[in-house]
N, C-alpha and C. Protein backbone atom coordinates (compact mmCIF):
# COMPACT_ATOMS: atom_id res chain seq x y z
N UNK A 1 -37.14 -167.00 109.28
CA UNK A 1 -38.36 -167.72 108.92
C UNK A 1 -37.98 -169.12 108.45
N UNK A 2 -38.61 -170.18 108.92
CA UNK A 2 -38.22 -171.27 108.45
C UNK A 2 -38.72 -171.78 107.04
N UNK A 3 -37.87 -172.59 106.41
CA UNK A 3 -38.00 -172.72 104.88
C UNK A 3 -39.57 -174.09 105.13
N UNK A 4 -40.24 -173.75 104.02
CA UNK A 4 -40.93 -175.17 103.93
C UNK A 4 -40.79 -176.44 103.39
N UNK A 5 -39.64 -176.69 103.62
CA UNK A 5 -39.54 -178.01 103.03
C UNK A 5 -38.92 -178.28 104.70
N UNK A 6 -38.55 -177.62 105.49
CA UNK A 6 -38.03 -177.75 106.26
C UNK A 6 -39.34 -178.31 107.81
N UNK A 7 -40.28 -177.45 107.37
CA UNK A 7 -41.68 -177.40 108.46
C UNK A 7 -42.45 -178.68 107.73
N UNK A 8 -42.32 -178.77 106.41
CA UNK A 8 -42.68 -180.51 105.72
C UNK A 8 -42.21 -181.66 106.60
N UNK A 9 -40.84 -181.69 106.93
CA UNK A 9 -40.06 -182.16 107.83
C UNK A 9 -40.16 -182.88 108.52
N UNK A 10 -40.09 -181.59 109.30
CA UNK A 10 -40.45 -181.78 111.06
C UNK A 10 -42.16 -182.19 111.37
N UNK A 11 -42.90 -181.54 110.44
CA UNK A 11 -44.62 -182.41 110.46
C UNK A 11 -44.53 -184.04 110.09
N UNK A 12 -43.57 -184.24 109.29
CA UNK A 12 -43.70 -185.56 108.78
C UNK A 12 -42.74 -186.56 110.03
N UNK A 13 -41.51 -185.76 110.55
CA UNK A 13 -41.41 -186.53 111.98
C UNK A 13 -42.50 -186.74 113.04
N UNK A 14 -43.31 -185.53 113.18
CA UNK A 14 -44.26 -185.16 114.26
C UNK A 14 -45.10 -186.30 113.88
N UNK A 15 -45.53 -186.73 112.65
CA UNK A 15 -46.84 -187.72 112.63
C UNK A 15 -45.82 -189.03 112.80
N UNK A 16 -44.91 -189.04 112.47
CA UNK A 16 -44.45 -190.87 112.49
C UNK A 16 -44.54 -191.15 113.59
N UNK A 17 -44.14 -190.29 114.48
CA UNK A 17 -43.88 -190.26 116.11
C UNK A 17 -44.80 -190.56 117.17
N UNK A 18 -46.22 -189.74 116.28
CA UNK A 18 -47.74 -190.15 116.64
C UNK A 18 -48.01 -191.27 116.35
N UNK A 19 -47.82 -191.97 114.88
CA UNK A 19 -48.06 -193.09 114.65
C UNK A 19 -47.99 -193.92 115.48
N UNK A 20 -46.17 -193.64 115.23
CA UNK A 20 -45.64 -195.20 116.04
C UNK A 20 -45.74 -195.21 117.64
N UNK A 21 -45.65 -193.92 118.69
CA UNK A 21 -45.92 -193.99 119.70
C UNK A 21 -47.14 -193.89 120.43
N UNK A 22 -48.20 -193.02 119.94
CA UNK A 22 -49.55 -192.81 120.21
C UNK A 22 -50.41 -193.74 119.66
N UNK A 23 -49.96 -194.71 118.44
CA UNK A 23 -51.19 -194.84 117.68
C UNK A 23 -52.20 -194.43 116.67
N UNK A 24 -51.66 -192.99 116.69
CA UNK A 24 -52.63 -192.04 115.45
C UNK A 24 -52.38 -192.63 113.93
N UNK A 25 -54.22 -192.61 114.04
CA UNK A 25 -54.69 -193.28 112.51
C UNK A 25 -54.65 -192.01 111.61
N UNK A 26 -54.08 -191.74 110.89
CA UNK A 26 -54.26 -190.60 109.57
C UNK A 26 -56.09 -190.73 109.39
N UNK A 27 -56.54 -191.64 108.81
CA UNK A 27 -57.50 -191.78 107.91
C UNK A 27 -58.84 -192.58 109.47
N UNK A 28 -58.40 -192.04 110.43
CA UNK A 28 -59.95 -192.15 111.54
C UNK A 28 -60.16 -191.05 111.31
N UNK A 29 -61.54 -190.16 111.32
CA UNK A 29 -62.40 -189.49 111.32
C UNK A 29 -62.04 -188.76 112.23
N UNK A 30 -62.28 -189.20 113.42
CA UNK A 30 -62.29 -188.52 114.57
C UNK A 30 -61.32 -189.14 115.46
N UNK A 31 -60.11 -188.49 116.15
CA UNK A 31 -58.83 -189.03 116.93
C UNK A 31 -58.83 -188.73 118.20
N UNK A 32 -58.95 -189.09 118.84
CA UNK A 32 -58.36 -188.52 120.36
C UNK A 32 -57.15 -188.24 120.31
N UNK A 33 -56.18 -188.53 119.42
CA UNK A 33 -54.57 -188.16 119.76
C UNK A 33 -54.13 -186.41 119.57
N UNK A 34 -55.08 -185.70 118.69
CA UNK A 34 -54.38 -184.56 118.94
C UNK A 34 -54.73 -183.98 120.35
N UNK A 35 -55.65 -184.25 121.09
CA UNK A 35 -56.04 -183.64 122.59
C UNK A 35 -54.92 -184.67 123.67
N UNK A 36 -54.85 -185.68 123.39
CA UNK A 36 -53.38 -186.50 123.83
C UNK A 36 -51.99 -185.39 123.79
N UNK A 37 -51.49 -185.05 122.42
CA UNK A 37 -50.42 -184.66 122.48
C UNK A 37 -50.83 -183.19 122.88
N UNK A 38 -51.85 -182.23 122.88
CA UNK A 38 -51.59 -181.32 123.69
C UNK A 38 -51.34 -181.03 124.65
N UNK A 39 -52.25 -182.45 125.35
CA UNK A 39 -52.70 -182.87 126.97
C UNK A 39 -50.95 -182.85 127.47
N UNK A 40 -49.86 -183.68 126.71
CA UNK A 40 -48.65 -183.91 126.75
C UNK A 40 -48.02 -182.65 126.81
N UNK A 41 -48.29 -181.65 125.96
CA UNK A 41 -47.22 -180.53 125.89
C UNK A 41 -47.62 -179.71 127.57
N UNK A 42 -49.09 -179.85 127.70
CA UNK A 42 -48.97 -178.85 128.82
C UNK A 42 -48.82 -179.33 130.05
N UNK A 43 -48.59 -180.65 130.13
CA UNK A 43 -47.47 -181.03 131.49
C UNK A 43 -46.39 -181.00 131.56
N UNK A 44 -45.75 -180.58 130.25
CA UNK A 44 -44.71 -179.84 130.20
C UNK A 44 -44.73 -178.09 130.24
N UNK A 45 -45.91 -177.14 130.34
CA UNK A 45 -46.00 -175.67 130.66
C UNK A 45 -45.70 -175.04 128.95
N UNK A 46 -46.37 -176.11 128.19
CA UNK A 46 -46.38 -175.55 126.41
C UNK A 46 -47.46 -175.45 125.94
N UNK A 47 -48.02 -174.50 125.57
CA UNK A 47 -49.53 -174.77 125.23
C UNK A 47 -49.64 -174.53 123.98
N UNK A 48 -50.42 -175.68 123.24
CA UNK A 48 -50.50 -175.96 121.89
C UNK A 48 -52.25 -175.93 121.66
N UNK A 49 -52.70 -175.33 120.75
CA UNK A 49 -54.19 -176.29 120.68
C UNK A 49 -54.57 -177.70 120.04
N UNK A 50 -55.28 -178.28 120.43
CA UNK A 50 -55.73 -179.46 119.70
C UNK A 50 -55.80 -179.04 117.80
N UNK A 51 -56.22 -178.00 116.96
CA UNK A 51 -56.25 -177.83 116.16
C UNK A 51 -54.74 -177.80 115.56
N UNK A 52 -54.05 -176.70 116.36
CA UNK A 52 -52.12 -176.62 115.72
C UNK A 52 -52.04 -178.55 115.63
N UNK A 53 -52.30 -178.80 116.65
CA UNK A 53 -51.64 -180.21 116.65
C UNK A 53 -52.00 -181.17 115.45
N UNK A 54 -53.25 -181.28 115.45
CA UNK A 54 -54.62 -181.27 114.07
C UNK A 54 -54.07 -180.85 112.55
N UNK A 55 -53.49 -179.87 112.57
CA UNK A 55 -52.53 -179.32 111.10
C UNK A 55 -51.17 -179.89 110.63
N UNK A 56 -50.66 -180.29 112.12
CA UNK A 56 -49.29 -180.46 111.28
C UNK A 56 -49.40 -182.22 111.52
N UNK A 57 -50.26 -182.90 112.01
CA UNK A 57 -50.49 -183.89 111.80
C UNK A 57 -51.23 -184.43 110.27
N UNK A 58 -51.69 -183.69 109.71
CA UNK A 58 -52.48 -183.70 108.64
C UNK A 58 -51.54 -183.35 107.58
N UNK A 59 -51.17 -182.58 107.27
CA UNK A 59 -49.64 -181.88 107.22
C UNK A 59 -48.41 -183.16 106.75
N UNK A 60 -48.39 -183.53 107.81
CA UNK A 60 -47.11 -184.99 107.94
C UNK A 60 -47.99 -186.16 107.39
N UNK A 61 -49.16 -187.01 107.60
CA UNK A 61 -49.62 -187.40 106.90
C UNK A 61 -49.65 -187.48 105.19
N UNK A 62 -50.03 -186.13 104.93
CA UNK A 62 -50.02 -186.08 103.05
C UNK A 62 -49.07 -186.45 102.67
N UNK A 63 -47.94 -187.06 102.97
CA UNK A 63 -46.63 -187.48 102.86
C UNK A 63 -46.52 -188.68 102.83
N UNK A 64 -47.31 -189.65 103.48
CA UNK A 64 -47.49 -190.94 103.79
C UNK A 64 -47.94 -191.29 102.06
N UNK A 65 -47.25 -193.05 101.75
CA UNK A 65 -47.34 -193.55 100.48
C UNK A 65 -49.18 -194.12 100.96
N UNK A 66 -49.72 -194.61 99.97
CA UNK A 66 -51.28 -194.50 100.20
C UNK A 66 -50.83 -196.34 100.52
N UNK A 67 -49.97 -197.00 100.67
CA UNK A 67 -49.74 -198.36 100.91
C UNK A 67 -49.36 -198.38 102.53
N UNK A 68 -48.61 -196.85 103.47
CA UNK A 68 -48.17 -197.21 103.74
C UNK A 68 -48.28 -198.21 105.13
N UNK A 69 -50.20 -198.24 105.19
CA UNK A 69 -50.42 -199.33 106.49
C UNK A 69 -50.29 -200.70 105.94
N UNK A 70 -50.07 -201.21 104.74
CA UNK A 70 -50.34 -202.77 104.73
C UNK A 70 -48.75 -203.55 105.45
């Protein structure tokens, strides 16, 4: 079972990654990027839902300093 500081982690890579490559706003309402990165996993034959994707983006976010867009 993986430890949670460990799945803290890897969510908090997963959103920088969104950030910096997709564009995903933490604090928009409504994103198109988690249906993006699912859209992504299953042209690779991985199927994720928009919601999993939705959690650990939210997840990796709470981590973010509240400065850290200026």
């Amino acid at each position: 079972k993986a430890d949670k500081r460990e799945i803290d982690t890897i969510a908090q890579l997963f959103t920088v990654m969104a950030i910096d490559q997709l564009g995903y706003k933490p604090n928009q309402a409504r994103s198109p990027i988690p249906n993006e990165i699912s859209n992504l996993a299953a042209k690779l034959g991985i199927t994720v839902s928009d919601d999993t994707v939705r959690k650990y983006l939210k997840l990796g976010a709470s981590f973010l300093p509240p400065d850290w867009d200026k």
